[in-house]
N, C-alpha and C. Protein backbone atom coordinates (compact mmCIF):
# COMPACT_ATOMS: atom_id res chain seq x y z
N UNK A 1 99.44 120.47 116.80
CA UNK A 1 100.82 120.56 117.25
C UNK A 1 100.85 120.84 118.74
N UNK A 2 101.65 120.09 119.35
CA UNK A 2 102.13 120.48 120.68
C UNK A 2 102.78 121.59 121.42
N UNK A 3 102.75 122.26 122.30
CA UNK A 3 103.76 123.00 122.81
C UNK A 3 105.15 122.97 122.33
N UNK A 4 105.98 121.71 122.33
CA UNK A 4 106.88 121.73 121.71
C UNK A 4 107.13 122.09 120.49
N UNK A 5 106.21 121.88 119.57
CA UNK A 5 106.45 122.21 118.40
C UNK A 5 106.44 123.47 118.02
N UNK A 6 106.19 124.36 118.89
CA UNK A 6 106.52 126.22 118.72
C UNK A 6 107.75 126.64 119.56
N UNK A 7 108.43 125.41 120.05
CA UNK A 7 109.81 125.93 120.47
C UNK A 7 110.96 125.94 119.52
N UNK A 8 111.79 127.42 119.47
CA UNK A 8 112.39 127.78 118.31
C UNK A 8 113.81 126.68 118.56
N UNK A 9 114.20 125.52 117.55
CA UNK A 9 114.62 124.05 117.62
C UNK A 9 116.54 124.48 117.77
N UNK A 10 116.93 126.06 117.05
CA UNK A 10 118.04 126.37 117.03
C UNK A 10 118.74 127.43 117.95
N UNK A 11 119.80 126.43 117.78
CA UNK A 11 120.65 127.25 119.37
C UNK A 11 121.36 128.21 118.83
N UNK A 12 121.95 127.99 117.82
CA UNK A 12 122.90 128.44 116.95
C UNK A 12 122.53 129.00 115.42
N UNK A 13 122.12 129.99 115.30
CA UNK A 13 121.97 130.22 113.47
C UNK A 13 123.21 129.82 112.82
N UNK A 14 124.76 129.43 112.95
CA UNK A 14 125.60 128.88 112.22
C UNK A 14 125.27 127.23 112.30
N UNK A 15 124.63 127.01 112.88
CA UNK A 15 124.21 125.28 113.49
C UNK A 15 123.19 124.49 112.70
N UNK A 16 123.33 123.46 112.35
CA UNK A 16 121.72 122.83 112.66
C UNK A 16 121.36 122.28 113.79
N UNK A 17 119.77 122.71 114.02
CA UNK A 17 119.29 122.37 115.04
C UNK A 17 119.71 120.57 115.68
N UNK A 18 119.47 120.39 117.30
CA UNK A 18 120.11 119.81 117.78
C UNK A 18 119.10 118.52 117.13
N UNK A 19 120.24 117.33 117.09
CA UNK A 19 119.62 115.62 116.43
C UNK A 19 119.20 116.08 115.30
N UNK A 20 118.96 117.04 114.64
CA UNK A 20 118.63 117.03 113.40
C UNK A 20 119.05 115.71 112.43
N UNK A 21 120.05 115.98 112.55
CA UNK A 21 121.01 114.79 111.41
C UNK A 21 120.82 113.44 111.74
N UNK A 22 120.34 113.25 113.31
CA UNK A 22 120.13 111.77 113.37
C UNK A 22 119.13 111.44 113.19
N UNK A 23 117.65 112.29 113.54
CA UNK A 23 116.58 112.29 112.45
C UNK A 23 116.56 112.03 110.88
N UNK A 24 117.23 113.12 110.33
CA UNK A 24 117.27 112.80 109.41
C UNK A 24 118.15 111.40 108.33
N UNK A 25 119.20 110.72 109.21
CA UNK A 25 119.94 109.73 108.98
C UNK A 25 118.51 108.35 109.36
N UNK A 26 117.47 108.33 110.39
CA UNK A 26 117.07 107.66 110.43
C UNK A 26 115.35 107.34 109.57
N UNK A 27 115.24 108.89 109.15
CA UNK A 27 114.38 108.77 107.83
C UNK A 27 114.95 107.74 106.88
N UNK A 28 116.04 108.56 106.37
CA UNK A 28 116.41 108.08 105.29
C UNK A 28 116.77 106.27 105.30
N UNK A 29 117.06 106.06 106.42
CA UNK A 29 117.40 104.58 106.51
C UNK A 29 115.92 103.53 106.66
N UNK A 30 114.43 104.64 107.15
CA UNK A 30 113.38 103.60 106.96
C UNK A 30 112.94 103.92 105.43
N UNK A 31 113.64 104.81 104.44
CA UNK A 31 113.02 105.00 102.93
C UNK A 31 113.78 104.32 102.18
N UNK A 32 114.90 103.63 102.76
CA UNK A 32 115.84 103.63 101.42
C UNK A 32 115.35 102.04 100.84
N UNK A 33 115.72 102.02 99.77
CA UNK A 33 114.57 100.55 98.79
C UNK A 33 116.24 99.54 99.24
N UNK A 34 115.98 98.55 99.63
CA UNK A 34 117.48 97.43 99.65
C UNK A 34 116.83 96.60 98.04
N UNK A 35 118.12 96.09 97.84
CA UNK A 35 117.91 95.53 96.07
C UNK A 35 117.17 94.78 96.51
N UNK A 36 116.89 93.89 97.93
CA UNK A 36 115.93 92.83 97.58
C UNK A 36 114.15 93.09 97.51
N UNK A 37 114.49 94.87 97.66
CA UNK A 37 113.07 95.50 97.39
C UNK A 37 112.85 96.09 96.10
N UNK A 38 113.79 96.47 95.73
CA UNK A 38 114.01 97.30 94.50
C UNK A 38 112.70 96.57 93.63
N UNK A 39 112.78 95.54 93.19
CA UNK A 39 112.19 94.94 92.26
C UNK A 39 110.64 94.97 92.70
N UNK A 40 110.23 94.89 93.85
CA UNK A 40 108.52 94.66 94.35
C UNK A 40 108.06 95.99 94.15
N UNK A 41 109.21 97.55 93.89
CA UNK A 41 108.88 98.77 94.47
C UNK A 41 109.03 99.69 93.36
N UNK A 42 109.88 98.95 92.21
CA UNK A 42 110.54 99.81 91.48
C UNK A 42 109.74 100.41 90.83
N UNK A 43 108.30 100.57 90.54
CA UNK A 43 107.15 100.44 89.48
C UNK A 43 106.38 102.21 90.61
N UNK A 44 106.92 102.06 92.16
CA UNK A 44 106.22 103.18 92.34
C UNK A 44 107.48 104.36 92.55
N UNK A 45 107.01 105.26 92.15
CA UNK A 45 108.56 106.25 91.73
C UNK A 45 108.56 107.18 92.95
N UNK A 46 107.05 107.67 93.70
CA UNK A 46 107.37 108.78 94.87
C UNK A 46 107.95 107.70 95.78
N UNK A 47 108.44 106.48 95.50
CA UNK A 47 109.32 105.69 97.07
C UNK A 47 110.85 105.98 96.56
N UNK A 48 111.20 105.97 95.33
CA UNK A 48 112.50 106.26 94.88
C UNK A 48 112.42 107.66 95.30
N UNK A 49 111.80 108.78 94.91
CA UNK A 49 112.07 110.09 95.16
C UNK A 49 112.43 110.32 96.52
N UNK A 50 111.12 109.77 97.39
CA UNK A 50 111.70 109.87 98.81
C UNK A 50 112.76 109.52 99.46
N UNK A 51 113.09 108.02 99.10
CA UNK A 51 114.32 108.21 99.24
C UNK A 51 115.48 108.87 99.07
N UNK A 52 115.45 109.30 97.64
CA UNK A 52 116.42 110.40 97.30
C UNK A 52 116.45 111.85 98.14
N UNK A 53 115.11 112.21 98.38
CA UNK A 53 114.84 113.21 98.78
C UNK A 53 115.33 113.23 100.34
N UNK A 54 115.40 112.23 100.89
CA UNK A 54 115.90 112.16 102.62
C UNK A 54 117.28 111.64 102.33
N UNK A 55 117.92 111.06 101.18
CA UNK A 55 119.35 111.09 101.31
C UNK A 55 119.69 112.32 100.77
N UNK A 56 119.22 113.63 100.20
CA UNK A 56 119.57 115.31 100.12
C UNK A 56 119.90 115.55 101.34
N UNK A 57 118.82 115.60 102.27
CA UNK A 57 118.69 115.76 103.65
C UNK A 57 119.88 115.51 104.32
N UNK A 58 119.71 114.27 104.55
CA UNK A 58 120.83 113.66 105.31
C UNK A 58 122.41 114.35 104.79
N UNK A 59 122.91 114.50 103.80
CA UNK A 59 123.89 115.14 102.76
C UNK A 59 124.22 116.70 103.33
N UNK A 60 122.95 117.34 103.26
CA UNK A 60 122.91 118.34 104.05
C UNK A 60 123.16 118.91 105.13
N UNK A 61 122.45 118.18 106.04
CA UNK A 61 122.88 118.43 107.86
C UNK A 61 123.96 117.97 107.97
N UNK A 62 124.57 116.90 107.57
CA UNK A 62 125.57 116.15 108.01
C UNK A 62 127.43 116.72 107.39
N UNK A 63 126.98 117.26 106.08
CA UNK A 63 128.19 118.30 105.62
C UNK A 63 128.64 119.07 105.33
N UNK A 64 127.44 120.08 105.99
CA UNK A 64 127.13 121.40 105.12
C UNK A 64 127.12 122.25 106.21
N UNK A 65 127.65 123.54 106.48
CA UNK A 65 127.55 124.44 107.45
C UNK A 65 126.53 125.49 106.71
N UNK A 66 125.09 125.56 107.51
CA UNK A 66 123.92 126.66 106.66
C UNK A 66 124.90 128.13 107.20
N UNK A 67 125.73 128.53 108.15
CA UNK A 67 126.20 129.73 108.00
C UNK A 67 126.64 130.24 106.62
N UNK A 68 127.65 129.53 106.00
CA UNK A 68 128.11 129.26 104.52
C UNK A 68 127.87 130.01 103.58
N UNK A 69 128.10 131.12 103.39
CA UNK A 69 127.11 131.91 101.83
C UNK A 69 127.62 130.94 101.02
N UNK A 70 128.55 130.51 100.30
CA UNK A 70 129.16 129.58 99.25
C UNK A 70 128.29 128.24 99.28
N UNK A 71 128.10 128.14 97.80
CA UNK A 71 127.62 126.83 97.90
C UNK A 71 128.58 126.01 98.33
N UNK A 72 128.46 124.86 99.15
CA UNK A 72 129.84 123.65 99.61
C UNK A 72 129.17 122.26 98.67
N UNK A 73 130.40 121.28 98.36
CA UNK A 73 130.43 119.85 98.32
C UNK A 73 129.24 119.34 98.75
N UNK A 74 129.16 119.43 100.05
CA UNK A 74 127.58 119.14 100.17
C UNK A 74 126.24 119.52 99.82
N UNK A 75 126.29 120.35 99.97
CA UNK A 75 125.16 121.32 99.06
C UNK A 75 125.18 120.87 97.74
N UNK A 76 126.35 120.73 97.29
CA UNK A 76 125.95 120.46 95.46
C UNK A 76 125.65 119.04 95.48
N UNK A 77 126.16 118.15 96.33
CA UNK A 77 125.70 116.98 96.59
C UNK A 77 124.36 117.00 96.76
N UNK A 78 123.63 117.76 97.96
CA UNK A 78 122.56 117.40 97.74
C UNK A 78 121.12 117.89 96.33
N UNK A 79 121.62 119.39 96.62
CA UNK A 79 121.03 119.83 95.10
C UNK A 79 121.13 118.12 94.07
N UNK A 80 122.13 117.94 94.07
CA UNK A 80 121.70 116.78 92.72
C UNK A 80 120.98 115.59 92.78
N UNK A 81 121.29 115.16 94.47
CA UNK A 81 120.37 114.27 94.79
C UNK A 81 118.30 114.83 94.72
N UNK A 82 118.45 115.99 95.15
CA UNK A 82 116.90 116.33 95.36
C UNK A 82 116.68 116.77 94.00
N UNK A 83 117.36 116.84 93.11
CA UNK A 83 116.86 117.02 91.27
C UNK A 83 116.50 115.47 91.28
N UNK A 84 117.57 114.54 91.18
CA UNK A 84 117.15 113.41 90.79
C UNK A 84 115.99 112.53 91.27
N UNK A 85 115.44 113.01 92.52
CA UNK A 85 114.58 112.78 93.27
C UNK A 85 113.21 113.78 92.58
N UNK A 86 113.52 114.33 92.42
CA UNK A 86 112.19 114.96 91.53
C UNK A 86 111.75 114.89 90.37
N UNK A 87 113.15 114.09 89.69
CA UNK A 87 112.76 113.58 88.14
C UNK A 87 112.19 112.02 88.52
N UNK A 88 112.29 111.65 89.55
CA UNK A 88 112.17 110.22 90.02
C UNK A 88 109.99 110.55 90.13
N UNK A 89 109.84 111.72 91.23
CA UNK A 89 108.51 112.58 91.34
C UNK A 89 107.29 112.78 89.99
N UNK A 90 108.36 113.27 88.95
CA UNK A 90 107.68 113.96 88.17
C UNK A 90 107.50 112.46 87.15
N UNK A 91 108.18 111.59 87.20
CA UNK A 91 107.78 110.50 86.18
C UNK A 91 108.98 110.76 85.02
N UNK A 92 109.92 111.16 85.25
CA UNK A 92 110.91 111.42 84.07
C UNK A 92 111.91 110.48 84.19
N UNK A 93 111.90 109.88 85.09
CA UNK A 93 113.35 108.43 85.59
C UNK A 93 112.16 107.36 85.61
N UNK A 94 112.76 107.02 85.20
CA UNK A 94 112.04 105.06 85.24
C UNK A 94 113.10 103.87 85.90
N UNK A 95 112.80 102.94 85.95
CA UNK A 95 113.79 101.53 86.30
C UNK A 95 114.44 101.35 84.89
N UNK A 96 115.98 100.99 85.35
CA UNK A 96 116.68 101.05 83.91
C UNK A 96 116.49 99.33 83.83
N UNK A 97 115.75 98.61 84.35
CA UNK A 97 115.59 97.07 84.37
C UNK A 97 116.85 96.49 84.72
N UNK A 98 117.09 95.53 85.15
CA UNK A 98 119.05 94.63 85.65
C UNK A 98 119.11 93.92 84.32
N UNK A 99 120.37 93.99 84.07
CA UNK A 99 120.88 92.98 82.96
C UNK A 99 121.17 91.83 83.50
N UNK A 100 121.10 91.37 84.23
CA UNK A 100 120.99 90.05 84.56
C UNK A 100 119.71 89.34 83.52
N UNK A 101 118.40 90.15 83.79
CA UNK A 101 117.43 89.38 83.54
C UNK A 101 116.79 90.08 81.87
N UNK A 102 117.95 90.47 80.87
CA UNK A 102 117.69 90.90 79.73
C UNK A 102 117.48 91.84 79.48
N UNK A 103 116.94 93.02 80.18
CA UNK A 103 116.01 93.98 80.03
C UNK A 103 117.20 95.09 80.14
């Protein structure tokens, strides 16, 4: 790690740290599967999780104030996204197959 990386990132303890959210908006946009991937990808499940897991993220910084004792909208938003992302992890979600093609 660099020098930078031991600089403390928050200005604000009611805040998230600064670009956070556009970091994290631009994770999530190189993880997310487009349908015309879905099908080449759907078979490996930590690429669904991750994705899920950086759209929590993103959910998070972007609507959620961490000052907050209360859980908020966002927060429960993401909580459900990073469950479903871990049942995606653990092998408990599968591809529900498209009805288009029978399955």
């Amino acid at each position: 790690m660099g020098p930078e990386a031991r600089l403390r990132p928050v200005d604000s303890p009611s805040q998230w740290p600064e670009d956070s959210q556009s970091l994290a908006e631009q994770l999530q946009r190189r993880l997310a599967i487009s349908d015309r991937d879905w099908h080449a990808l759907k078979t490996q499940r930590p690429r669904r999780a991750a994705e899920q897991l950086a759209a929590a993220l993103v959910h998070l910084l972007s609507n959620d104030d961490p000052s907050q004792a209360q859980a908020t909208e966002a927060r429960q938003r993401a909580i459900a996204l990073t469950e479903h992302g871990l049942q995606w992890l653990k092998g408990e979600l599968r591809d529900p197959g498209c009805p288009s093609h029978g399955r």
